[in-house]
C-alpha atoms as a PDB file:
ATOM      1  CA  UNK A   1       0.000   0.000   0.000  1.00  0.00           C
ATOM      2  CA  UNK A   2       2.985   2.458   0.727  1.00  0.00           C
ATOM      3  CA  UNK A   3       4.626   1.308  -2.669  1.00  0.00           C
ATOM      4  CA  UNK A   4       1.407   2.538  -4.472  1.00  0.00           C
ATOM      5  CA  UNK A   5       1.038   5.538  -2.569  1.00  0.00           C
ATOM      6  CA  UNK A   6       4.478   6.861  -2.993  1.00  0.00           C
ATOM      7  CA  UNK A   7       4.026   5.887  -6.817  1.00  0.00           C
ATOM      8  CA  UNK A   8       0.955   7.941  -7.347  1.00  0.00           C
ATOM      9  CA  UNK A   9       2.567  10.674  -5.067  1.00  0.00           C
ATOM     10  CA  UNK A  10       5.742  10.237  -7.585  1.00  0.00           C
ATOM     11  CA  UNK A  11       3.570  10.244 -11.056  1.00  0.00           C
ATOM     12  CA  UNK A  12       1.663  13.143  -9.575  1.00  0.00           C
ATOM     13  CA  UNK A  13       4.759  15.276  -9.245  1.00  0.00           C
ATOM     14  CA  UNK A  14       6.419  14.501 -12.389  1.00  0.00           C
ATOM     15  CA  UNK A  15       3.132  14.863 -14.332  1.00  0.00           C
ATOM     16  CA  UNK A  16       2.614  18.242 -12.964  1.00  0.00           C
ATOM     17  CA  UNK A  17       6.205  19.444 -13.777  1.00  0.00           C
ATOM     18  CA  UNK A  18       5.356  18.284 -17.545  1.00  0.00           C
ATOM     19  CA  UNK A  19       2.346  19.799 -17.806  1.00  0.00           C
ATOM     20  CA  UNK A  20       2.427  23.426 -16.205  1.00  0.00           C
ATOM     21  CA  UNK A  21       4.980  24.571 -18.789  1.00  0.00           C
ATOM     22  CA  UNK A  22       3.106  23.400 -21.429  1.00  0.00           C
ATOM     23  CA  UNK A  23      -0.322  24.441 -20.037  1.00  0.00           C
ATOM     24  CA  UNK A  24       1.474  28.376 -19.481  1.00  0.00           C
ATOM     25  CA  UNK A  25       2.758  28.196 -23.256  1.00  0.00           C
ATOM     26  CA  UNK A  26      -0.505  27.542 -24.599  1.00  0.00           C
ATOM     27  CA  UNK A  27      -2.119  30.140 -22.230  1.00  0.00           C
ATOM     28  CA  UNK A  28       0.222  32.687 -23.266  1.00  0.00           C
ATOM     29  CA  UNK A  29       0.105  31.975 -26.833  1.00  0.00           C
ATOM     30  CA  UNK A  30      -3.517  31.488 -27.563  1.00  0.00           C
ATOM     31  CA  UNK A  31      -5.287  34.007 -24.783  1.00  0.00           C
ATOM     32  CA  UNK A  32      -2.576  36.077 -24.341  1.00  0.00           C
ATOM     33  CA  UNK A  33      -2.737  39.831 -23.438  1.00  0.00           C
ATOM     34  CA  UNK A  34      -1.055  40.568 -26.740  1.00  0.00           C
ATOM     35  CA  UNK A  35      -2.393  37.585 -28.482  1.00  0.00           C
ATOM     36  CA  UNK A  36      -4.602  38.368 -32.013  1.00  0.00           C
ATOM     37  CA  UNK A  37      -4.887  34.240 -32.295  1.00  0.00           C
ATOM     38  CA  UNK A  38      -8.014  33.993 -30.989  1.00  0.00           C
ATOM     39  CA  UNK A  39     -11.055  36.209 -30.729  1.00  0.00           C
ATOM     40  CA  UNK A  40     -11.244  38.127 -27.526  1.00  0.00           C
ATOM     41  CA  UNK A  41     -14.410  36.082 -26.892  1.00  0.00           C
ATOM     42  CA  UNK A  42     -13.048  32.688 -27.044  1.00  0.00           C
ATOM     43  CA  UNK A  43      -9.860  33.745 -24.584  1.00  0.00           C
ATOM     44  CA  UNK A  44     -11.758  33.003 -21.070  1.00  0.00           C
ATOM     45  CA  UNK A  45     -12.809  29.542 -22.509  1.00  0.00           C
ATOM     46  CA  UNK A  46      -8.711  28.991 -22.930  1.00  0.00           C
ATOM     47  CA  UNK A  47      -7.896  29.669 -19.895  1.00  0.00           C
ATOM     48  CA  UNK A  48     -10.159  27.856 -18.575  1.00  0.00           C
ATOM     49  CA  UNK A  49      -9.516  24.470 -20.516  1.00  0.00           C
ATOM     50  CA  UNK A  50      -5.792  25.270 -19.627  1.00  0.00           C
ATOM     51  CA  UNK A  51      -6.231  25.260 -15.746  1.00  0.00           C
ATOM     52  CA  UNK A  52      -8.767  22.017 -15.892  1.00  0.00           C
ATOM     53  CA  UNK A  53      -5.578  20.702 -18.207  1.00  0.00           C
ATOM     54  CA  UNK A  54      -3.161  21.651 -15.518  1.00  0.00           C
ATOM     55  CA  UNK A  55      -6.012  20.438 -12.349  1.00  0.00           C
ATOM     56  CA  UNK A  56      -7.268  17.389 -14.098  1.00  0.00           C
ATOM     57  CA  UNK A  57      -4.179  15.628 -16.036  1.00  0.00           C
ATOM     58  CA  UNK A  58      -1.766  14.944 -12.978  1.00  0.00           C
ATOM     59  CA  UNK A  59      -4.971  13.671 -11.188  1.00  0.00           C
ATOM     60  CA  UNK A  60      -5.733  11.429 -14.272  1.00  0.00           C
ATOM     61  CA  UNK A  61      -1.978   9.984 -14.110  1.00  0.00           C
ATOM     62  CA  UNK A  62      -1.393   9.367 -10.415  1.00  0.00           C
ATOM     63  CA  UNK A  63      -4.687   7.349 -10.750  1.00  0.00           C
ATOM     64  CA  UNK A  64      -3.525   5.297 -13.671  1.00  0.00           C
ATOM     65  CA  UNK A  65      -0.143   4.230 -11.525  1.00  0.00           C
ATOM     66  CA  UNK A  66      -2.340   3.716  -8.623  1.00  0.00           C
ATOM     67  CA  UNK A  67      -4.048   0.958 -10.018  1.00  0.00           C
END
């Protein structure tokens, strides 16, 4: 039961260390202050997506080692 905890603790932490940089690039880039990508409208619904990337994938990944 420790093994599997410190696993998932381990997959966790690397996952999240992938995944913020590219979540922040793809923020930046597409809803930007400065960006002209998008439409202005479509921005929020970026950031959004972005931060349930950056909440929801380590999540996803520490439950696939746990099991």
């Amino acid at each position: 039961m420790m093994m599997r905890w410190t696993f998932a603790v381990l997959a966790w932490t690397a996952s999240t260390v992938a995944i913020v940089p590219i979540a922040f690039m793809l923020a930046i880039v597409l809803a930007g202050p400065h960006s002209s990508i998008l439409p202005s409208m479509l921005q929020p619904v970026v950031a959004v997506l972005c931060w349930a990337f950056v909440l929801v994938g380590p999540v996803l990944v520490a439950r696939a080692v746990w099991r």
